[in-house]
Protein backbone atom coordinates (compact mmCIF):
# COMPACT_ATOMS: atom_id res chain seq x y z
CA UNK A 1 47.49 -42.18 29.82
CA UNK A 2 46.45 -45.56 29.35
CA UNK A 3 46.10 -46.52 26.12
CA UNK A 4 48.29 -44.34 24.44
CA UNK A 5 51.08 -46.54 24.44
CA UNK A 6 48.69 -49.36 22.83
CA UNK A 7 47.60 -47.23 20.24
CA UNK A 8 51.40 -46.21 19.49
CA UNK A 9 52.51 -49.48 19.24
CA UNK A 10 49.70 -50.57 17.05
CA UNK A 11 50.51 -47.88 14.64
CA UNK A 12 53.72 -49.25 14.50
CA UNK A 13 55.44 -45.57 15.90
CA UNK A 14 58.42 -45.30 18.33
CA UNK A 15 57.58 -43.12 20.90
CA UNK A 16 60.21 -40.54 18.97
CA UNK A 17 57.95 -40.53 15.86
CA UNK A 18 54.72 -40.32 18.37
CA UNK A 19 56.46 -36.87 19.90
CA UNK A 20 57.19 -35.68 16.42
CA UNK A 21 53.70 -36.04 15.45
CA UNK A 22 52.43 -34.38 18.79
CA UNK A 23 54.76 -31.39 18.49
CA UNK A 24 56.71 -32.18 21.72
CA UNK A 25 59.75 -33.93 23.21
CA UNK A 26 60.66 -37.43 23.32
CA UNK A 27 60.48 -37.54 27.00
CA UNK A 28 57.72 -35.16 27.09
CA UNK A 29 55.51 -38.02 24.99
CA UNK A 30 56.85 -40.64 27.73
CA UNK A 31 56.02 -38.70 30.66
CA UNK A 32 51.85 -38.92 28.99
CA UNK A 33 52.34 -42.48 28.45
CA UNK A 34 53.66 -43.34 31.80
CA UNK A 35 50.88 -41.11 33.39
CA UNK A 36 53.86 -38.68 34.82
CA UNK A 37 52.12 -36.06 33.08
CA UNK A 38 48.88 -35.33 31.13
CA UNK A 39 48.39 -33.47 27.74
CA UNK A 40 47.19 -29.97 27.03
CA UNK A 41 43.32 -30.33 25.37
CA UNK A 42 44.59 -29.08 22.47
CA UNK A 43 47.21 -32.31 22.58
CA UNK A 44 44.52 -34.84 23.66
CA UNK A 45 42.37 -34.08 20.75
CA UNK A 46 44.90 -34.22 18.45
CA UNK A 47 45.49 -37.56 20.00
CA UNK A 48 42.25 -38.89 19.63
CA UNK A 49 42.40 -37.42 16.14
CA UNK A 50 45.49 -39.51 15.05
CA UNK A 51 44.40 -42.28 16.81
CA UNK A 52 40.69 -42.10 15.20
CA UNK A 53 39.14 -42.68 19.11
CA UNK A 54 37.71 -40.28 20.75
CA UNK A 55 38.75 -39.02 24.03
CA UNK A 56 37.30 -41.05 26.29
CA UNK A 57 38.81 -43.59 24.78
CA UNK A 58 41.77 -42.43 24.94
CA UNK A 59 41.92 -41.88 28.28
CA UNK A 60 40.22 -45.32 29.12
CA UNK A 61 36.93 -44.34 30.13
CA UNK A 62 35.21 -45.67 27.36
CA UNK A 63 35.14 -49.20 25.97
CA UNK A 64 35.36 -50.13 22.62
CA UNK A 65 31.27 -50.49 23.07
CA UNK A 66 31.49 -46.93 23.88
CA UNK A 67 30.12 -47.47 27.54
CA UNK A 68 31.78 -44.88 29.65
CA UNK A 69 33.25 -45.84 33.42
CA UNK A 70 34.80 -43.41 35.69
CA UNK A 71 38.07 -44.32 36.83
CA UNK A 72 39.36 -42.94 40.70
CA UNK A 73 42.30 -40.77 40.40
CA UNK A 74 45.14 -42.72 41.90
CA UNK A 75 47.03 -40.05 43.12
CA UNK A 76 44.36 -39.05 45.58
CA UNK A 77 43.04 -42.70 46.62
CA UNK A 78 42.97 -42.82 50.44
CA UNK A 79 42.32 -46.39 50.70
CA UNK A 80 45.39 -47.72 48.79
CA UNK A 81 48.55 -48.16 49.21
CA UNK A 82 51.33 -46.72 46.61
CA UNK A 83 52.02 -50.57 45.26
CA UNK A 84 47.87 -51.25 45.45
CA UNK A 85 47.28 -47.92 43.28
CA UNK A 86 49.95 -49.15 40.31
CA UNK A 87 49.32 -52.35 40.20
CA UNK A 88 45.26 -51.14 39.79
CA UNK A 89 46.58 -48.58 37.13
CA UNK A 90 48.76 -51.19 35.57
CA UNK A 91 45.69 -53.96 35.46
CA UNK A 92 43.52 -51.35 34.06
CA UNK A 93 45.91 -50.43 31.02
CA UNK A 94 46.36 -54.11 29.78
CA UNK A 95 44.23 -55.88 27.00
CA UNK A 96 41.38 -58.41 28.17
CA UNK A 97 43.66 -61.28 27.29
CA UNK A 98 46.13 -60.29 29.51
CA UNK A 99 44.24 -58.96 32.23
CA UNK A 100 42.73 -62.76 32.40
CA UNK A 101 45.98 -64.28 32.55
CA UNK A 102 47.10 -61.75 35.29
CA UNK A 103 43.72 -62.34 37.40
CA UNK A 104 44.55 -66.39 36.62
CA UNK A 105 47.94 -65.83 37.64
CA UNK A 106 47.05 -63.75 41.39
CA UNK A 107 44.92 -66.43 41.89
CA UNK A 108 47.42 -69.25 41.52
CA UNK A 109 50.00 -66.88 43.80
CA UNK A 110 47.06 -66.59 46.07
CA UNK A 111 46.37 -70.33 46.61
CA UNK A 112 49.77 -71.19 46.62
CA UNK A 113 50.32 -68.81 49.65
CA UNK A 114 47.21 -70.39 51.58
């Protein structure tokens, strides 16, 4: 999911503490940060609940502004390939400051290569 690691880490919880708290395993709580696999509703609201965000959120469809976006399932993109779709999912799960320096930095690769 892609903010739940951000959220965990702001709260200052190891991702041991984070599956105590959620009522599963360790690597259960890793698998939903690294997007392996995806809470039960149940777990997602009581998520959002810790995390005082709301789903949406939580999930990164909705900026802090509350604006909602849609984001394409990256298992099922067509017009990607595998490295394309996780470096997309990657970009889209880092803060504005670093998704800046990582758009600064592809550009700099980019001219370099030219």
């Amino acid at each position: 999911m892609i903010r739940l690691k951000s959220l965990r880490e702001d709260r200052g919880k190891t991702q041991t503490q984070a599956a105590e708290i959620f009522h599963v395993s360790r690597q259960v709580y890793a698998n939903y940060e690294n997007g392996i696999n995806e809470p039960s509703h149940q777990t997602l609201i009581a998520m959002a609940d810790y995390f005082q965000c709301s789903v949406d959120y939580l999930l990164g469809r909705e900026d802090e502004l509350g604006n909602v976006t849609i984001l394409p399932d990256y298992a099922q993109e067509k017009d990607f390939s595998a490295d394309e779709r996780n470096l997309l999912k990657n970009f889209r799960s880092l803060p504005t400051e670093h998704k800046k320096l990582l758009l600064e930095y592809s550009s700099f690769l980019k001219e370099r290569h030219t």
